[in-house]
Structures are given as C-alpha cells and as structure tokens.
Protein backbone atom coordinates (compact mmCIF):
# COMPACT_ATOMS: atom_id res chain seq x y z
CA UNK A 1 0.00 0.00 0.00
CA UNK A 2 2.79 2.18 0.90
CA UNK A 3 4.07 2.04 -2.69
CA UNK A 4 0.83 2.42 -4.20
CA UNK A 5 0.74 6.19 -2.36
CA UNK A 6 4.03 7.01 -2.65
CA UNK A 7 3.43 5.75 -6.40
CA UNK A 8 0.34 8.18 -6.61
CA UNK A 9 1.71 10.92 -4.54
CA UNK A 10 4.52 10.75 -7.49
CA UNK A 11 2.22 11.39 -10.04
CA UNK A 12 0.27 14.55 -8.55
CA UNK A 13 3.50 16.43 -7.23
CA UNK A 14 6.00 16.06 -9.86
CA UNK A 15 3.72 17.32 -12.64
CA UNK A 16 2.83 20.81 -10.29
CA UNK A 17 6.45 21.15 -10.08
CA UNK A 18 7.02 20.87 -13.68
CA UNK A 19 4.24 23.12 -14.20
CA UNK A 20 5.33 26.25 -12.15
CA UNK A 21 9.19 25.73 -13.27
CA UNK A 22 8.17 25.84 -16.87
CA UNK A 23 5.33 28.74 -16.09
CA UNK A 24 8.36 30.73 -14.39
CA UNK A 25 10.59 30.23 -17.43
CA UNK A 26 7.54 31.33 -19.92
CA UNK A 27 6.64 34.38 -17.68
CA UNK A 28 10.30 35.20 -17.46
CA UNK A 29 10.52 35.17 -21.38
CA UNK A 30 7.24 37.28 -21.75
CA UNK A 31 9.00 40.40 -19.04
CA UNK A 32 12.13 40.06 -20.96
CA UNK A 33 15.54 41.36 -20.08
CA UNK A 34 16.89 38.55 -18.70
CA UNK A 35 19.34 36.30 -20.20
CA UNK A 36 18.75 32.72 -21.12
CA UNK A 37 21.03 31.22 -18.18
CA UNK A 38 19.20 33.44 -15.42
CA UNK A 39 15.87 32.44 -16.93
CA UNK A 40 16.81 28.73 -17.18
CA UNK A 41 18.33 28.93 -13.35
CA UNK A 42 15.01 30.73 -12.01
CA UNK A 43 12.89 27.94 -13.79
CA UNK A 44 15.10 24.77 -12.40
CA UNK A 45 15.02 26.96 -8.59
CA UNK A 46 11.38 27.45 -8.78
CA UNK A 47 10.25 23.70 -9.60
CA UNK A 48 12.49 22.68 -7.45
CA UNK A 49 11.53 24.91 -4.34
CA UNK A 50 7.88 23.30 -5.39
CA UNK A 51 8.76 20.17 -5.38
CA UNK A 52 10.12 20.72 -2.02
CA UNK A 53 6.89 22.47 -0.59
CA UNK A 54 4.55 20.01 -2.73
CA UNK A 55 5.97 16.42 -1.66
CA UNK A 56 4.77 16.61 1.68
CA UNK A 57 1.38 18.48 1.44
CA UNK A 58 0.41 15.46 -1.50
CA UNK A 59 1.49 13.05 0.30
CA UNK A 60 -0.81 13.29 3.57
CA UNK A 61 -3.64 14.58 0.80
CA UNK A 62 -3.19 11.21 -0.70
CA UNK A 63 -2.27 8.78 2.47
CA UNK A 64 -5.45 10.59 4.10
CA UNK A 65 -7.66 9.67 1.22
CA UNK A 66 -5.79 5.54 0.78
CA UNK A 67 -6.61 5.49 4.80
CA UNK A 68 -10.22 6.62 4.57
CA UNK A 69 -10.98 3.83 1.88
C-alpha cells in the first residue's frame, strides 16, 4: 500500500512542479531582459523549491484519502 501512495503521490507532485518551473521560465521570457542562463536557473530553482513544498502536502492529501478507503 505504501508504494501504491508514494506511487500516486509521485504522479500529482511532480507534474505541479514541472508546471510552475516551466510557467516561471515562460513568464520570465514574456518580461524580458533577462538572459537565457538566469531564466533557465530561475525555472530549475522554482520547480524545485515546489517540489520541495509540494511532496509533503500530497502526500498526507493522498495517504489521508488511501486510509479513509
């Protein structure tokens, strides 16, 4: 069961980091100004500071809702 969540968990939180790395990188582009390495930096910084901050918060989400079936 414990790999089915973790499994689960996976598949929520990885794709919202993604997500607000590559929505950095495209707001970035549209404010222009800044070069391509600062842009690409800020992008990898950002998905990974919400992969950080997401991980956890799925997690319980998801264990909570496994536990309640």
């Amino acid at each position: 069961m414990e790999k089915q969540i973790a499994r689960r968990s996976a598949s929520i939180y990885v794709p919202i980091a993604l997500s607000t790395g590559v929505l950095f990188a495209l707001a970035a582009n549209l404010v222009g100004g800044y070069p391509l390495v600062a842009k690409l930096g800020g992008a990898v910084w950002v998905g990974l500071l919400s992969l950080i901050v997401s991980m956890p918060l799925v997690t319980a989400r998801v264990k909570k809702h496994w536990q309640g079936r």
